[in-house]
C-alpha atoms as a PDB file:
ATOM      1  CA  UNK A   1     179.468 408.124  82.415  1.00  0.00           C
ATOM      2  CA  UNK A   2     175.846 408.272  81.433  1.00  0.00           C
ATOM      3  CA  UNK A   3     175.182 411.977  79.907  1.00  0.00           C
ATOM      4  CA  UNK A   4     172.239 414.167  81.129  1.00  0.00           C
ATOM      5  CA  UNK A   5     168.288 413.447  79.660  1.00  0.00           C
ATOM      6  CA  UNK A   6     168.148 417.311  78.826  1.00  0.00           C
ATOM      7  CA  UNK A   7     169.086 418.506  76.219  1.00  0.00           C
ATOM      8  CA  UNK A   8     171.358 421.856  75.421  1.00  0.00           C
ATOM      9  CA  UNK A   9     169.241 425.137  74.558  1.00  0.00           C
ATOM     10  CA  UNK A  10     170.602 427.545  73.090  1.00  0.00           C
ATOM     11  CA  UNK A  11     170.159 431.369  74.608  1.00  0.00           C
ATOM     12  CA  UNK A  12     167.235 433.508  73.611  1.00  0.00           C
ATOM     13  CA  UNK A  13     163.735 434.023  74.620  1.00  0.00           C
ATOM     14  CA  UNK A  14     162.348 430.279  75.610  1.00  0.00           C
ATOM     15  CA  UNK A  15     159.067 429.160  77.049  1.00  0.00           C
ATOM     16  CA  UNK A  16     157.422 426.510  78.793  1.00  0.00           C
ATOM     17  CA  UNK A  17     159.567 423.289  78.504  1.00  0.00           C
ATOM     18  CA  UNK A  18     161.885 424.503  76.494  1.00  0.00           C
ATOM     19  CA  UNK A  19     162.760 426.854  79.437  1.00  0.00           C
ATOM     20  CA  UNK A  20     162.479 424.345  81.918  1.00  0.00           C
ATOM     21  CA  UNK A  21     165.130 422.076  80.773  1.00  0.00           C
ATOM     22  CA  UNK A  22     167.042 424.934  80.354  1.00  0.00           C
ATOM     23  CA  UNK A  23     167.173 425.628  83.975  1.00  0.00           C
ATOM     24  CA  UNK A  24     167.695 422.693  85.199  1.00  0.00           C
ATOM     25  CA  UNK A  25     170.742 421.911  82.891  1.00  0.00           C
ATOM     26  CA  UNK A  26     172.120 424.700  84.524  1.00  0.00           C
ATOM     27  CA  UNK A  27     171.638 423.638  88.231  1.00  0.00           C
ATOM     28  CA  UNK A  28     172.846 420.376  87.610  1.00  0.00           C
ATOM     29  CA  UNK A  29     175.989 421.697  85.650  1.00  0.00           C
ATOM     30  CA  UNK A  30     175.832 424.342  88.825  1.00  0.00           C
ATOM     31  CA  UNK A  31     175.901 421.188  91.451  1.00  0.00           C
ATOM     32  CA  UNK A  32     178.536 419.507  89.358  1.00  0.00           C
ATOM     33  CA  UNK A  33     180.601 422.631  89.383  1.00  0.00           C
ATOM     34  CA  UNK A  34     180.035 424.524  92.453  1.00  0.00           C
ATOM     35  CA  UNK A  35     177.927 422.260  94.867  1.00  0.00           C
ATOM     36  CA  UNK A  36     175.210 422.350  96.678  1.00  0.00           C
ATOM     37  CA  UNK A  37     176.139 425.090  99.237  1.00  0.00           C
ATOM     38  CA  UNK A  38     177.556 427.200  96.763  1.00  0.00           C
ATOM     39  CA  UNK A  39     174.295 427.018  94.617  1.00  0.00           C
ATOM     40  CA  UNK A  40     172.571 429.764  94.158  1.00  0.00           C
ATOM     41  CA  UNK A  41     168.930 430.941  91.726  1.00  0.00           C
ATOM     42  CA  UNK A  42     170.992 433.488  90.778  1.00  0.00           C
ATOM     43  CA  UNK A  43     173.927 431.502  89.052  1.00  0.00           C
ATOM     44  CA  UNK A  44     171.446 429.403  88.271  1.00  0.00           C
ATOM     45  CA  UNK A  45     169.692 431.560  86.229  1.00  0.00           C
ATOM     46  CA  UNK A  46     172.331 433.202  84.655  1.00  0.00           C
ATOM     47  CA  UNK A  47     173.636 430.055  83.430  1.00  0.00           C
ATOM     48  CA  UNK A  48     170.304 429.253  82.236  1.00  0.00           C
ATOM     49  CA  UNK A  49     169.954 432.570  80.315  1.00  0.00           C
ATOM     50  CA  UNK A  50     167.125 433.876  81.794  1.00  0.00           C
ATOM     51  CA  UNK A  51     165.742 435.896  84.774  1.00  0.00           C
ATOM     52  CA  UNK A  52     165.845 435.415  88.325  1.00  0.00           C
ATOM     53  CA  UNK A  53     161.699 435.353  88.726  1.00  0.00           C
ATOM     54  CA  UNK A  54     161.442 432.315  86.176  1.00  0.00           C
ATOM     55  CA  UNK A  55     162.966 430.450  87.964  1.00  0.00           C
ATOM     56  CA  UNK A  56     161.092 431.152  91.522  1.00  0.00           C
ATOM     57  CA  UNK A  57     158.134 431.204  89.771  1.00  0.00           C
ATOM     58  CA  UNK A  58     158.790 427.201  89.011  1.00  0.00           C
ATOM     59  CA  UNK A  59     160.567 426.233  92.508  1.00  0.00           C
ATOM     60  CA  UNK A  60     160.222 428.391  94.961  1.00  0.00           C
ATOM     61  CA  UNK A  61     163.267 427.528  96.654  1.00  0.00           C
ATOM     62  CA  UNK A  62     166.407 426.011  96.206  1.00  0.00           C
ATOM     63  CA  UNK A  63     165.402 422.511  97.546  1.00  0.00           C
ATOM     64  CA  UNK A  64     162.745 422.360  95.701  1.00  0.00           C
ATOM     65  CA  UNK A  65     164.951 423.052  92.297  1.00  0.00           C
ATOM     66  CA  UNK A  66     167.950 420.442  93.492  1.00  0.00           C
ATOM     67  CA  UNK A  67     165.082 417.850  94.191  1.00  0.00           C
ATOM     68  CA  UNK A  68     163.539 418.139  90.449  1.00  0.00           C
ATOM     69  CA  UNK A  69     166.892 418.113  89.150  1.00  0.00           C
ATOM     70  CA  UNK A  70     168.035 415.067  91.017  1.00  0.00           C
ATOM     71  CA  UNK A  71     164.399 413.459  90.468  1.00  0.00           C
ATOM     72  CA  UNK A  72     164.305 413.943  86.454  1.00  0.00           C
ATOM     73  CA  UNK A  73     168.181 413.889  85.835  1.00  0.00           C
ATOM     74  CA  UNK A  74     168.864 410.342  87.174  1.00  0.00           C
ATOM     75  CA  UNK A  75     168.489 407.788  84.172  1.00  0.00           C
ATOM     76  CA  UNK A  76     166.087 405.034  84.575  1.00  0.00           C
ATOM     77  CA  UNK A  77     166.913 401.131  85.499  1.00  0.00           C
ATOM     78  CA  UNK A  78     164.697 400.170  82.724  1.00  0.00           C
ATOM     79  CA  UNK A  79     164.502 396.324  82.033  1.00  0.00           C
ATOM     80  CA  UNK A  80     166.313 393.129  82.113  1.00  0.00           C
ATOM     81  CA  UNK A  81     166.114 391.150  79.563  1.00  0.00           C
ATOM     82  CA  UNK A  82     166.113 387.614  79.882  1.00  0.00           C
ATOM     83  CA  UNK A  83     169.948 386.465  80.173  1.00  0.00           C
ATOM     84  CA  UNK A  84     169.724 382.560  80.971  1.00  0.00           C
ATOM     85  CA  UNK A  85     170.019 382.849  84.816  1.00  0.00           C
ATOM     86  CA  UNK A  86     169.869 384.488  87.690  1.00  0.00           C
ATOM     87  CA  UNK A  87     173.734 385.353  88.045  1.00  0.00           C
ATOM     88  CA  UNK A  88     173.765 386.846  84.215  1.00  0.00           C
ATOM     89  CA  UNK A  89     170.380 389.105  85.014  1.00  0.00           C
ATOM     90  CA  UNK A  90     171.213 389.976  88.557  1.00  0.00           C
ATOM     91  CA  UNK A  91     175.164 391.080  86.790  1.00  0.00           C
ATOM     92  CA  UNK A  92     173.452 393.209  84.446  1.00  0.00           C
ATOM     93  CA  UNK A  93     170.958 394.782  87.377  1.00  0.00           C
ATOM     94  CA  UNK A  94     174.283 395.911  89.265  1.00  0.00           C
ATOM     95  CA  UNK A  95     176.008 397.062  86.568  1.00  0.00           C
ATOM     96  CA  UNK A  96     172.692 399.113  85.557  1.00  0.00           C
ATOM     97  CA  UNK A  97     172.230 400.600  89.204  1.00  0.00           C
ATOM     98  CA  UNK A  98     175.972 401.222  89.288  1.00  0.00           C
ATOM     99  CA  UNK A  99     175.621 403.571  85.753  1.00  0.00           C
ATOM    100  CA  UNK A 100     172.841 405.175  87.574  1.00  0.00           C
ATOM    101  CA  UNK A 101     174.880 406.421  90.400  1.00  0.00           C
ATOM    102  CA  UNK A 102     177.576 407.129  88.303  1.00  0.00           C
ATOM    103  CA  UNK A 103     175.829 409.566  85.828  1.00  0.00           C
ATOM    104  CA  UNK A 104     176.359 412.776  86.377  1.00  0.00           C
ATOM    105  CA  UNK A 105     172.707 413.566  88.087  1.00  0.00           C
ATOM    106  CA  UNK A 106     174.046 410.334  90.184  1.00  0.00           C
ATOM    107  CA  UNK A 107     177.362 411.859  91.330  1.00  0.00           C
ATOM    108  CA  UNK A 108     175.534 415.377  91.684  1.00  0.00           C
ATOM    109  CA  UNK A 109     173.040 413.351  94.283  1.00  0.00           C
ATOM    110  CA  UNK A 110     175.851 411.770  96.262  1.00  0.00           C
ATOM    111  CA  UNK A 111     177.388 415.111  96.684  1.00  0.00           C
ATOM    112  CA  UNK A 112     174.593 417.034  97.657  1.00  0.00           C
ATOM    113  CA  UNK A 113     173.962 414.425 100.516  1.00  0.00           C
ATOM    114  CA  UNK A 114     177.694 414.740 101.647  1.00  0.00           C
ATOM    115  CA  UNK A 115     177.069 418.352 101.808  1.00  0.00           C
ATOM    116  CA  UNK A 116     173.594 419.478 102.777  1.00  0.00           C
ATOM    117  CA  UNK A 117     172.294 420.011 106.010  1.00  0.00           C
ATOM    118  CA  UNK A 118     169.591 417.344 108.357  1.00  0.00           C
ATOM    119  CA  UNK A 119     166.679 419.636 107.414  1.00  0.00           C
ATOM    120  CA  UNK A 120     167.079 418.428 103.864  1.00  0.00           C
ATOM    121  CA  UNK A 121     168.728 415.320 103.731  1.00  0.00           C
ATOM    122  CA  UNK A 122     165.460 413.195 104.589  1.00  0.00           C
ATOM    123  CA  UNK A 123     163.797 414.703 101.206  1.00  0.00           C
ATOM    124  CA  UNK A 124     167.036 413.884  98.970  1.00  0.00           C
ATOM    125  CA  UNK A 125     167.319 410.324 100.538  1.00  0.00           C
ATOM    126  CA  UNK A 126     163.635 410.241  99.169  1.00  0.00           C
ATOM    127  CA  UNK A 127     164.943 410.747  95.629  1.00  0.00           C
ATOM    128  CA  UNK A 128     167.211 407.921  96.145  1.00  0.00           C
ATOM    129  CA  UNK A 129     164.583 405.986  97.150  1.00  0.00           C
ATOM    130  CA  UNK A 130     161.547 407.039  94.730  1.00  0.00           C
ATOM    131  CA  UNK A 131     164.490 406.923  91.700  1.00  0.00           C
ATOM    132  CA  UNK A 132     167.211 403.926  92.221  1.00  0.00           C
ATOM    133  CA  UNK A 133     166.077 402.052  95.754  1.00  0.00           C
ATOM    134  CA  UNK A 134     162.037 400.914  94.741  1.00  0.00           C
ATOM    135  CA  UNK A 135     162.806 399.899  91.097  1.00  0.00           C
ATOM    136  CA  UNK A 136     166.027 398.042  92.106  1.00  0.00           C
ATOM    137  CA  UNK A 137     163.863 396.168  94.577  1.00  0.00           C
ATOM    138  CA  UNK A 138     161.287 395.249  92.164  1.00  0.00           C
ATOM    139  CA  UNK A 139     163.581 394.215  89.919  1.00  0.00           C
ATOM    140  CA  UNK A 140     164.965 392.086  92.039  1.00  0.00           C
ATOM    141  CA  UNK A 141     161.906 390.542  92.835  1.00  0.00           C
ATOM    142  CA  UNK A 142     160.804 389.988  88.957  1.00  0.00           C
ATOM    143  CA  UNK A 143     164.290 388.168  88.561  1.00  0.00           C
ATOM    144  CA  UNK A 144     163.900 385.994  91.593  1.00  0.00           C
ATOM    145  CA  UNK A 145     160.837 385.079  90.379  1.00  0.00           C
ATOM    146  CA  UNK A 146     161.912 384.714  86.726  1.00  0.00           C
ATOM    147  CA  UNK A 147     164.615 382.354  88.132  1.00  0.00           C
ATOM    148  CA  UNK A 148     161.836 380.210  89.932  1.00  0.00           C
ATOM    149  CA  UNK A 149     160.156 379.778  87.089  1.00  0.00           C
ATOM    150  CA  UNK A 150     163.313 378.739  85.477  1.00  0.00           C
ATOM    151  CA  UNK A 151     164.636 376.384  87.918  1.00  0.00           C
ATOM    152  CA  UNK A 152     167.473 378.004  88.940  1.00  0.00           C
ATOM    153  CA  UNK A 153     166.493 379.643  91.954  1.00  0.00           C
ATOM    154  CA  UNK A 154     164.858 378.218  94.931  1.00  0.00           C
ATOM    155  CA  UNK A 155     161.197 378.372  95.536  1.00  0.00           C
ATOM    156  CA  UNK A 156     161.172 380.035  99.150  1.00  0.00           C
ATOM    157  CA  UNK A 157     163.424 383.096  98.155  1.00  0.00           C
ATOM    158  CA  UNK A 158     161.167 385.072  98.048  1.00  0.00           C
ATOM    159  CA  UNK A 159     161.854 386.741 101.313  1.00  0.00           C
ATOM    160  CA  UNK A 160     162.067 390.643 101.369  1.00  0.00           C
ATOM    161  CA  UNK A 161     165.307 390.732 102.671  1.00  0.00           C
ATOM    162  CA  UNK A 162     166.600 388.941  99.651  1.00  0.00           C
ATOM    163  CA  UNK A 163     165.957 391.528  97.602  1.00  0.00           C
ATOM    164  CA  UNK A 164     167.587 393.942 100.173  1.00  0.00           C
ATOM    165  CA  UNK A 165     171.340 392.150  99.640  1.00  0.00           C
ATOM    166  CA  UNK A 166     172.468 393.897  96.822  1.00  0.00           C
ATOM    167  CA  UNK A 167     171.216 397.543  97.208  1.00  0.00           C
ATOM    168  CA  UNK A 168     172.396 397.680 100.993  1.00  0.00           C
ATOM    169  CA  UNK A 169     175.788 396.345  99.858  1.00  0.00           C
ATOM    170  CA  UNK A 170     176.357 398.432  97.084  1.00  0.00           C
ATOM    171  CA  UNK A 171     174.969 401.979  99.116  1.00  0.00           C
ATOM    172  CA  UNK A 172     177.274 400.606 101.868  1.00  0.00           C
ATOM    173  CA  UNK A 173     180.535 400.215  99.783  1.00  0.00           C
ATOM    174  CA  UNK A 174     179.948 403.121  97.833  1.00  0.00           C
ATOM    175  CA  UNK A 175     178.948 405.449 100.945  1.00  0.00           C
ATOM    176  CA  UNK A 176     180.885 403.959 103.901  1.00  0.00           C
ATOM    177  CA  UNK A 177     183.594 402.767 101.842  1.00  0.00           C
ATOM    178  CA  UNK A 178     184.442 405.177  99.346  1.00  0.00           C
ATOM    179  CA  UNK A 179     184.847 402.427  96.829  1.00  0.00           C
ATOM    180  CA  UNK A 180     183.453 402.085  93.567  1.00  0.00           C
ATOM    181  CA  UNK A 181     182.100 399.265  91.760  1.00  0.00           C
ATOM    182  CA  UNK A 182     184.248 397.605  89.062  1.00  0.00           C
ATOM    183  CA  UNK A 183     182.639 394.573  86.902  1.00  0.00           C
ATOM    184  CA  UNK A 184     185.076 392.465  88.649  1.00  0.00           C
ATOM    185  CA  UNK A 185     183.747 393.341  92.098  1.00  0.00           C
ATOM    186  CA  UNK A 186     180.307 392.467  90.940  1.00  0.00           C
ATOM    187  CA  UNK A 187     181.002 389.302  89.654  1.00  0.00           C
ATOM    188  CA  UNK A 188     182.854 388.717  93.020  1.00  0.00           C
ATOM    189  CA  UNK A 189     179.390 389.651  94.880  1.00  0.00           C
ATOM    190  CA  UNK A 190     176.754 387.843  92.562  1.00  0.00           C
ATOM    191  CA  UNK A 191     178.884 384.496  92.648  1.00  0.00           C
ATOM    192  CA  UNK A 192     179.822 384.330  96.395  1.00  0.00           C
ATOM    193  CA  UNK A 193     176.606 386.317  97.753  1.00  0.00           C
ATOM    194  CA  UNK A 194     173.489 386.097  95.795  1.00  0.00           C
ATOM    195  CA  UNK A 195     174.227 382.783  93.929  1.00  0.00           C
ATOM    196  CA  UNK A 196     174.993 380.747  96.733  1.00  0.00           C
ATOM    197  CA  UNK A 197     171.816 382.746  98.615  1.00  0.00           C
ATOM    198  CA  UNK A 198     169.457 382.081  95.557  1.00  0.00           C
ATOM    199  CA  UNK A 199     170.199 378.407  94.307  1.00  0.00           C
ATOM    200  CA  UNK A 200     168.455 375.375  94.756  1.00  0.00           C
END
């Protein structure tokens, strides 16, 4: 499981960044512990070491704290390097998107969207989108295209819905399902799916 981007601070009188991370170490070790109804600023800041007001004075609610947690804590997709094909990059995209929702500001986001209410759904969806759901999609793209220029993709699949397969089926199995995604599984999709959707 990917570890968090902030690192641990040790208690004392902190400023500026140094505070910041701080805090939100604690809320996310607060959502993986407690959840979000049971988060509070309180035993947030507590945890963090610090007072109450610091941390209203950065979010002024608890939305707004869970959303830069959720929007900073979840790790980048980053790049693909050039594997040979398309199956071999698009293997290496799931297995990249999978860490990402397995990390522990990943498994914090899934639960907070299990637990929180309408009002605030729509603005955590958003961090899905904005952090896992856009770059996925243009990464698709860039290794569609990479495979056209190869040869090992067709020329016309470039459709937006191609690049749609593999984040709808993974947010489905993982959300509807309850299943996880194993390497085997992958493999499974990119041959019989994508593969056979993508080749000349």
């Amino acid at each position: 499981m990917a570890g968090s981007r902030w690192s641990a601070t040790s208690p004392g009188r902190r400023r500026g960044p140094e505070l910041e991370r701080a805090i939100l170490d604690a809320a996310l070790e607060q959502l993986s512990t407690v959840g979000w109804n049971a988060l509070t600023m309180e035993g947030v800041a507590a945890r963090a070491h610090t007072g109450k007001a610091a941390v209203y004075r950065r979010w002024p609610s608890k939305a707004d704290l869970v959303a830069e947690v959720l929007r900073t804590g979840l790790p980048p997709l980053g790049g693909i390097p050039d594997g040979g094909s398309v199956r071999e990059d698009l293997f290496r995209l799931c297995v990249r998107m999978r860490d990402v929702m397995e990390s522990r500001a990943g498994q914090a986001l899934r639960a907070v969207l299990h637990e929180c209410d309408h009002a605030h759904a729509g603005r955590f969806h958003d961090v899905i989108r904005a952090g896992l759901h856009e770059p996925a999609h243009q990464m698709i793209r860039e290794l569609v295209e990479r495979g056209i220029e190869r040869g090992d993709v067709r020329a016309d699949a470039t459709s937006p819905f191609v690049a749609d397969v593999i984040p709808a089926m993974m947010m489905y199995r993982a959300k509807v399902c309850g299943s996880e995604w194993a390497d085997p599984d992958i493999a499974e999709m990119i041959d019989r799916v994508m593969v056979p959707l993508l080749s000349r």
